[in-house]
Protein backbone atom coordinates (compact mmCIF):
# COMPACT_ATOMS: atom_id res chain seq x y z
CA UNK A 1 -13.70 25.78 -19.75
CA UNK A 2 -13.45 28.46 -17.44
CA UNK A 3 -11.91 32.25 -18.17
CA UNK A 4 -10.83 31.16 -21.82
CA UNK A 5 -9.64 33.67 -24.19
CA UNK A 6 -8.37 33.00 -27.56
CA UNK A 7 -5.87 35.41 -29.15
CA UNK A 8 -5.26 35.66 -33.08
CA UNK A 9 -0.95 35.16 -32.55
CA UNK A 10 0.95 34.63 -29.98
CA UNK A 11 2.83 38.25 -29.75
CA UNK A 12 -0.93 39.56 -28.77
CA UNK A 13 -1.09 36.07 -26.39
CA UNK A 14 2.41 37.93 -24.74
CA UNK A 15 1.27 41.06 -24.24
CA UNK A 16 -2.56 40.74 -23.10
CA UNK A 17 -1.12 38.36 -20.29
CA UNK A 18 1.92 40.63 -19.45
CA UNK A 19 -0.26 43.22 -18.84
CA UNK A 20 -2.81 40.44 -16.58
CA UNK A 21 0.90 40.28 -14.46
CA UNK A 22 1.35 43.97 -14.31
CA UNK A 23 -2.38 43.97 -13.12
CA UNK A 24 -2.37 41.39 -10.76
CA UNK A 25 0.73 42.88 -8.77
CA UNK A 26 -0.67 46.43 -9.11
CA UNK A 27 -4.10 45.35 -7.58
CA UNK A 28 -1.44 43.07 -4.51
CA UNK A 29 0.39 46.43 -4.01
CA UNK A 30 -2.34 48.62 -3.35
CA UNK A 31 -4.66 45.98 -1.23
CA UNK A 32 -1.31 44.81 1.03
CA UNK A 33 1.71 47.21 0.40
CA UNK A 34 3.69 44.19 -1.67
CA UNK A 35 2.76 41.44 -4.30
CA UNK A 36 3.93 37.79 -4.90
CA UNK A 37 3.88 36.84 -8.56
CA UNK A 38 5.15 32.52 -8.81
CA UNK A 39 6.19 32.04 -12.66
CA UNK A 40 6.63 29.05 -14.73
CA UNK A 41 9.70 28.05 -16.57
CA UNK A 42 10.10 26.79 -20.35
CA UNK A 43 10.05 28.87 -23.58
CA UNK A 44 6.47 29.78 -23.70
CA UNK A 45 6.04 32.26 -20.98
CA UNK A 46 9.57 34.07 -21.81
CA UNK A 47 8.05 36.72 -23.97
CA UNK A 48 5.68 37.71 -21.54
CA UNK A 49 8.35 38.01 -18.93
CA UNK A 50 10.20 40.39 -21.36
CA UNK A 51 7.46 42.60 -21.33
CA UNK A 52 6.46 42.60 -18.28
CA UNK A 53 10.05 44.04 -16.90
CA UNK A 54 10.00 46.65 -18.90
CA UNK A 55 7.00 47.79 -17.42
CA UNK A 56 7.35 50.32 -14.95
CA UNK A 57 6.12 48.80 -11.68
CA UNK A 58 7.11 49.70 -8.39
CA UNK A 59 9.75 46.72 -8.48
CA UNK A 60 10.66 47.36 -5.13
CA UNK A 61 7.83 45.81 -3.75
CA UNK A 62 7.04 42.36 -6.09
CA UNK A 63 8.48 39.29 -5.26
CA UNK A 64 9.40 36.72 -7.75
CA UNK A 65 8.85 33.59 -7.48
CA UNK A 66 9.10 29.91 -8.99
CA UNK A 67 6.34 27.76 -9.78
CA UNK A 68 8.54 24.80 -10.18
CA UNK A 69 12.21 24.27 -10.83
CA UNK A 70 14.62 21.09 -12.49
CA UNK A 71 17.52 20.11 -9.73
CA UNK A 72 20.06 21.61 -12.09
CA UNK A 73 22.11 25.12 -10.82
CA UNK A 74 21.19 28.34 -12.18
CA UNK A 75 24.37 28.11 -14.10
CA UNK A 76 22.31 25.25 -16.27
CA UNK A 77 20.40 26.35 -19.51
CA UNK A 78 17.78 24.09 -18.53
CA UNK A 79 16.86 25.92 -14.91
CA UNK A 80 14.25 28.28 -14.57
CA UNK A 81 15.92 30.39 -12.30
CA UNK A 82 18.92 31.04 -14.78
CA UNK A 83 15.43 31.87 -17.73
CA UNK A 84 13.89 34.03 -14.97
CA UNK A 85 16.69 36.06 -14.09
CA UNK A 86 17.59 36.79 -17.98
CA UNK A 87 14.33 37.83 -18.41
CA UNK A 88 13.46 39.81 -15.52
CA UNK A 89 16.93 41.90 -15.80
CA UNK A 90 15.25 45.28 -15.70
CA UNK A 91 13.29 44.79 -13.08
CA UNK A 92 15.93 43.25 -11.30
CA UNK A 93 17.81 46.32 -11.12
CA UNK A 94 14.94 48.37 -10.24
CA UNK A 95 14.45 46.23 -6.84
CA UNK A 96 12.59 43.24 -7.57
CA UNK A 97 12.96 39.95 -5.22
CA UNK A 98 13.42 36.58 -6.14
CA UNK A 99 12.88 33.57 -4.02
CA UNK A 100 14.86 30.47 -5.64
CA UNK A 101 14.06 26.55 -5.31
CA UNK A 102 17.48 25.24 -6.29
CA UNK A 103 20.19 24.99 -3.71
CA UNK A 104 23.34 23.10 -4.05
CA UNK A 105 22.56 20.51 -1.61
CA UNK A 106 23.24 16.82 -2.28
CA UNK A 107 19.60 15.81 -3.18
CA UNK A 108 16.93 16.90 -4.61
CA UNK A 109 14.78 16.39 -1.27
CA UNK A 110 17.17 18.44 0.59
CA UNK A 111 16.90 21.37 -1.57
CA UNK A 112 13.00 21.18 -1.50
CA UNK A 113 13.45 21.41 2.39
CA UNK A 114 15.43 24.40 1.78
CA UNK A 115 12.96 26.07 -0.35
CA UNK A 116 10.23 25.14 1.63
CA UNK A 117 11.73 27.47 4.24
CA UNK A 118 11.01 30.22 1.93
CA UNK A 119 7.68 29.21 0.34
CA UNK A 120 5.68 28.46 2.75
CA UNK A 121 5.37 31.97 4.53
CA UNK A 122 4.91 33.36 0.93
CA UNK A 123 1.75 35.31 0.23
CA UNK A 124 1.04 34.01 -3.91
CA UNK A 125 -1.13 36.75 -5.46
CA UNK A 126 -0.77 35.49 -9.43
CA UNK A 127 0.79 32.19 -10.62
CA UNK A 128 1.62 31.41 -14.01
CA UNK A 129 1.37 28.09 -15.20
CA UNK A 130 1.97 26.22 -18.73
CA UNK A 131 1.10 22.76 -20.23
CA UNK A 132 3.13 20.01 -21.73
CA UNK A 133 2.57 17.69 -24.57
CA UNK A 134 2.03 14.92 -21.75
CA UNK A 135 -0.83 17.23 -19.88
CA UNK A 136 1.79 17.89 -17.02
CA UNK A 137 1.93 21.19 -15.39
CA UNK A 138 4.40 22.74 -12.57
CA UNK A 139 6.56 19.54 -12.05
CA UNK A 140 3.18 17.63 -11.83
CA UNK A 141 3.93 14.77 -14.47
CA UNK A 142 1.52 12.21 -15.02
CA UNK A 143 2.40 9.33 -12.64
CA UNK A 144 5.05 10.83 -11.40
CA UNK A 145 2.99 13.57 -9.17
CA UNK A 146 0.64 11.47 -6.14
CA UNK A 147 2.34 13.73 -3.19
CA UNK A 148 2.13 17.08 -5.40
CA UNK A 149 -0.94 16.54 -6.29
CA UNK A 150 -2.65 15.69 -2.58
CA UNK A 151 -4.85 18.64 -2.33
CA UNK A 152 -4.19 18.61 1.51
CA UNK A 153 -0.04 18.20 1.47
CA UNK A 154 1.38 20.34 4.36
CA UNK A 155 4.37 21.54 2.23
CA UNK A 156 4.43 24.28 -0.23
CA UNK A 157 7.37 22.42 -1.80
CA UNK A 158 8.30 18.81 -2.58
CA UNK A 159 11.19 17.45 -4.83
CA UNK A 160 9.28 15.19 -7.61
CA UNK A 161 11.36 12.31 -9.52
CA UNK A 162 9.96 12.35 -13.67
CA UNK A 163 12.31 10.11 -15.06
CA UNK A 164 9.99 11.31 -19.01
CA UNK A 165 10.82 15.03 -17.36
CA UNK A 166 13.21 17.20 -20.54
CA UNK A 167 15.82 18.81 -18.82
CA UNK A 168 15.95 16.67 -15.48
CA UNK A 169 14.32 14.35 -14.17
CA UNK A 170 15.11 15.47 -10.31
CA UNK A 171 12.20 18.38 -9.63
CA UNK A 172 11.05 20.70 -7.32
CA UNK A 173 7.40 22.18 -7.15
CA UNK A 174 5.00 23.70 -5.68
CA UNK A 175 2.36 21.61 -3.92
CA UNK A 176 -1.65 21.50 -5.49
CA UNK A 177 -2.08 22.33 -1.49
CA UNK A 178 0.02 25.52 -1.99
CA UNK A 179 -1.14 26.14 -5.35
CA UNK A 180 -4.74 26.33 -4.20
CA UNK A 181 -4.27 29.14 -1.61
CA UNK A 182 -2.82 31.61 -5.05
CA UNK A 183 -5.15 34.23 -5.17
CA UNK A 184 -5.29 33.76 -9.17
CA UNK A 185 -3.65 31.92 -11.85
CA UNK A 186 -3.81 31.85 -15.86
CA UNK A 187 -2.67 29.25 -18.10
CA UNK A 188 -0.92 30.05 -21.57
CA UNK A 189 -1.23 27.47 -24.26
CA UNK A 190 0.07 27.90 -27.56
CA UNK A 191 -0.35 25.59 -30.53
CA UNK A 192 -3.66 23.45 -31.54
CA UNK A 193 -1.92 20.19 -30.68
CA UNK A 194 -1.81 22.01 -26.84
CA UNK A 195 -5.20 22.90 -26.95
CA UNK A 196 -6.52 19.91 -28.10
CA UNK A 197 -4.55 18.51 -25.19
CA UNK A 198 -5.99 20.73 -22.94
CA UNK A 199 -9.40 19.23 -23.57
CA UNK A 200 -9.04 15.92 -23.47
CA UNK A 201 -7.51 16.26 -20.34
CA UNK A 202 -10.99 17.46 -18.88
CA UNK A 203 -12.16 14.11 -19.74
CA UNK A 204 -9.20 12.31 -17.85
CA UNK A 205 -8.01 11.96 -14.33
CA UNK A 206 -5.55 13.36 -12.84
CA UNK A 207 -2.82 10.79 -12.58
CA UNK A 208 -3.17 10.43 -16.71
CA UNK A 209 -3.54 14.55 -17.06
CA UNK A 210 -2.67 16.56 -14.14
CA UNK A 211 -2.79 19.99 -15.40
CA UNK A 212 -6.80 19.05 -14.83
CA UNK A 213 -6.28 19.83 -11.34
CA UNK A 214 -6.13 23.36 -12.21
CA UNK A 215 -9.50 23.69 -12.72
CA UNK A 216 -10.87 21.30 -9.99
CA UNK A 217 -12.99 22.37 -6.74
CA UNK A 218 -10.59 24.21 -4.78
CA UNK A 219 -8.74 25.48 -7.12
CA UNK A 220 -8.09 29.11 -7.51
CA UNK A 221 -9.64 31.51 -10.48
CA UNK A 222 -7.53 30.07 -13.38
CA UNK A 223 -7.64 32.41 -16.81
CA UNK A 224 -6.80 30.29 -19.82
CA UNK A 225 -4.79 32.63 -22.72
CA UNK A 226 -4.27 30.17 -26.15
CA UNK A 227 -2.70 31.30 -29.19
CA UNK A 228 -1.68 29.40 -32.49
């Protein structure tokens, strides 16, 4: 399994890949004057997020942004947005950007249009993506995911109905198309059952276990982080 590293807790899990974030946008800032960091939602990655706005980055110039998102309003504990904007307060007030995929529209599809107006001019340097129990990832669920997870989709953004999906079953993700033009991505796991998970799904395909797309041919340099 490519780029795995295996860290003895989770609070050294947090920081090694806060400070992979802080890297990745330092290294987007100085090649192209800005940087484009796509996060994933759920309690795992929270931590990290913590730590990472603290950090003092030149906020002005990184872009937030959402890996996937449940058709709920940021209002809802169970949206992203609502996680990622706790989380990222500091930085918030130091300049940082967000780019949402909610909007209040009257369907999921229609808000994915929406964000699609905003993702698919987006330059992704880092993207940080997590694993369920089921081997899902993003809002990729298995058989749930055959647009998201066409290689060659021309969105960046499609709404995604999971009726197994906690939270909501109405989605919104990013694309495997847009996913695979990220210039890097790393995958947190925590918990043996996870990483057992993880590699079985090597063994499966994707409609059973699509968080195996992330390391498929034409998918970008993907750093696995698992902790306890």
């Amino acid at each position: 399994m490519q780029g795995f590293t295996a860290f003895a807790d989770r609070a050294a899990l947090m920081q090694a890949a806060a400070e992979r974030m802080a890297q990745a946008a330092k290294t987007a800032i100085a090649a192209r004057g800005a940087a484009c960091l796509a996060l994933s939602g759920g309690s795992t990655p929270a931590p990290a997020y913590r730590l990472l706005a603290a950090m003092p980055l030149d906020w002005m110039k990184i872009t937030l942004a959402l890996v996937d998102e449940r058709f709920v309003p940021p209002t809802d504990d169970a949206s992203n947005e609502k996680m990622i904007q706790h989380a990222f307060e500091p930085a918030f007030a130091r300049g940082a950007q967000f780019k949402p995929m909610f909007f209040a529209t009257s369907t999921a599809a229609q808000a994915a249009d929406c964000a699609e107006t905003l993702y698919a001019p987006l330059k992704i340097d880092f993207a940080v993506m997590g694993m369920g129990a089921d081997g899902h990832t993003a809002s990729w669920f298995p058989g749930a995911a055959a647009g998201a997870l066409d290689p060659d989709a021309p969105r960046a953004v499609i709404d995604v109905f999971a009726p197994q999906a906690a939270g909501a079953p109405n989605r919104l993700t990013l694309t495997r198309s847009a996913y695979n033009r990220v210039a890097g991505a790393m995958l947190l796991i925590t918990g043996a059952d996870k990483r057992g998970r993880l590699e079985q799904a090597m063994g499966e395909p994707l409609s059973q276990a699509p968080v195996a797309a992330l390391f498929a041919a034409g998918a970008p340099k993907l750093e696995t982080y698992c902790a306890p």
